[in-house]
C-alpha atoms as a PDB file:
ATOM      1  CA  UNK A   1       0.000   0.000   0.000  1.00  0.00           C
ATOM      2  CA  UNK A   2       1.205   3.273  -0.672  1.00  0.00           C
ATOM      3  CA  UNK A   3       1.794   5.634   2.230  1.00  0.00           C
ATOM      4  CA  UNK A   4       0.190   8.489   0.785  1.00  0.00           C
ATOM      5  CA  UNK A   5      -2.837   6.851   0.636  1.00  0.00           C
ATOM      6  CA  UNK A   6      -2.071   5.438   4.395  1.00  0.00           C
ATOM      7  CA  UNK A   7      -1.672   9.038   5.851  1.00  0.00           C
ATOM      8  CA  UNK A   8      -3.133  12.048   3.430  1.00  0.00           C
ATOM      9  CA  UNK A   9      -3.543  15.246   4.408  1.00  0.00           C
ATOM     10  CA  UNK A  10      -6.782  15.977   6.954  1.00  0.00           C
ATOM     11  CA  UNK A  11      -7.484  11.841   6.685  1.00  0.00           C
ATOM     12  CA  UNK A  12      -7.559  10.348  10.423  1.00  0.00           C
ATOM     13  CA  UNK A  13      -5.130   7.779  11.427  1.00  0.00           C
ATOM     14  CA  UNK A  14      -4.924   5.667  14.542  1.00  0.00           C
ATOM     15  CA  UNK A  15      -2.096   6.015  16.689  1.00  0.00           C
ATOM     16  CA  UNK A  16      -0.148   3.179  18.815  1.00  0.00           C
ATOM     17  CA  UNK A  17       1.542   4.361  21.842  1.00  0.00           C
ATOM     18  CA  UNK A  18       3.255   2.949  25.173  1.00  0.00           C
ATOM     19  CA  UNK A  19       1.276   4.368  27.639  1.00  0.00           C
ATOM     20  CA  UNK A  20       4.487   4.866  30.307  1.00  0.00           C
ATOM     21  CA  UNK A  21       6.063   6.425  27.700  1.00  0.00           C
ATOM     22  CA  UNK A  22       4.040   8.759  25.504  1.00  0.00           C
ATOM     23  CA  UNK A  23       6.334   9.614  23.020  1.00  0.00           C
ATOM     24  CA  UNK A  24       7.237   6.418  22.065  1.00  0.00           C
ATOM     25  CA  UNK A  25       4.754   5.928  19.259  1.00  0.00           C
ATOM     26  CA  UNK A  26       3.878   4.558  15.915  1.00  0.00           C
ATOM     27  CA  UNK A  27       1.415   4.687  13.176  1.00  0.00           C
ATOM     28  CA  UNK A  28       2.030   1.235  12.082  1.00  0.00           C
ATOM     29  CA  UNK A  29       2.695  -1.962  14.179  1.00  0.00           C
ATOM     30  CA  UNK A  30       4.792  -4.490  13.911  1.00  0.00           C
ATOM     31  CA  UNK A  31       8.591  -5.009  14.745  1.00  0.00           C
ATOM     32  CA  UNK A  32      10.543  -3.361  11.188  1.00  0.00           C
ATOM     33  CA  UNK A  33      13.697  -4.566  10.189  1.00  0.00           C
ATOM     34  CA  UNK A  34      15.483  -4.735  13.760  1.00  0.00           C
ATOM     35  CA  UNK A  35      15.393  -8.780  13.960  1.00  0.00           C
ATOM     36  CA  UNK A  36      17.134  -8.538  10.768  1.00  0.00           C
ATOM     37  CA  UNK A  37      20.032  -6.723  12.085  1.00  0.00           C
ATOM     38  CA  UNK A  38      20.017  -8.857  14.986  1.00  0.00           C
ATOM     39  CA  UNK A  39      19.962 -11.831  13.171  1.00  0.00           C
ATOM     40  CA  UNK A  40      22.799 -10.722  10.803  1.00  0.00           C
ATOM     41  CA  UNK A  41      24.826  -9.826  13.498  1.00  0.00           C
ATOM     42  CA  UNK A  42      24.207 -13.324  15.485  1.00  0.00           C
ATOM     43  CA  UNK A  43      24.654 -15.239  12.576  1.00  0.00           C
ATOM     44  CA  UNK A  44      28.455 -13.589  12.276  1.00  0.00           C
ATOM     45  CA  UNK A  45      29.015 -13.871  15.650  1.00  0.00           C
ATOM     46  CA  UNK A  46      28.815 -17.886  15.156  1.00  0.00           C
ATOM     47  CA  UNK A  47      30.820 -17.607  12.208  1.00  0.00           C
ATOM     48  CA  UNK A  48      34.029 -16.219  13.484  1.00  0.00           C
ATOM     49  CA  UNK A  49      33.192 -18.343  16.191  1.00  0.00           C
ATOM     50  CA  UNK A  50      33.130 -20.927  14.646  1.00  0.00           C
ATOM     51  CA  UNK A  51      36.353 -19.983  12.613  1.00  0.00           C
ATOM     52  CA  UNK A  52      38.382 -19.510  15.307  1.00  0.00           C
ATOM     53  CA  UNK A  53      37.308 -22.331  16.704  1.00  0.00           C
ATOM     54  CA  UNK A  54      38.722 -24.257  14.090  1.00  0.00           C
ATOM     55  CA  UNK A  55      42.109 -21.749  13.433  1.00  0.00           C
ATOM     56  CA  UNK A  56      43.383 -23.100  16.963  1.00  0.00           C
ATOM     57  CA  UNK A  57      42.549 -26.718  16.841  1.00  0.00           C
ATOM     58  CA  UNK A  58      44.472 -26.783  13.766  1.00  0.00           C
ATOM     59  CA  UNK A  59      47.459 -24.671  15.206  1.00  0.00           C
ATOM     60  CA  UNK A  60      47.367 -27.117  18.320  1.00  0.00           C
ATOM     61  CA  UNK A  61      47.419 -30.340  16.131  1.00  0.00           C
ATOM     62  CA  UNK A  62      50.574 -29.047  14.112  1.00  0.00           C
ATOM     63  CA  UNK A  63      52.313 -28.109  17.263  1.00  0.00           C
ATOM     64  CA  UNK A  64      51.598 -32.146  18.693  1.00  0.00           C
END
């Protein structure tokens, strides 16, 4: 949907708020794109976990 036609000029839209916090609002729900960046960020993480994980078993065993 286009978001012109979500929030024209004079049209009334419903607003989501935290009611503690008042200015924390939104005119759409739903969570975005954060988990993505989460995600991305976990899944490197286990990567160069992972990785280096592997890097010093393989410097041990040519040490032995």
């Amino acid at each position: 949907m286009e978001e012109q036609s979500l929030f024209a000029s004079g049209k009334e839209v419903q607003v989501y708020y935290d009611p503690k916090t008042p200015s924390q609002s939104v005119l759409i729900k739903g969570i975005g794109l954060s988990w993505l960046g989460m995600a991305l960020g976990l899944m490197a993480l286990v990567i160069g976990l992972v990785v280096m994980f592997h890097m010093v078993r393989s410097r041990a065993a040519r040490i032995k």
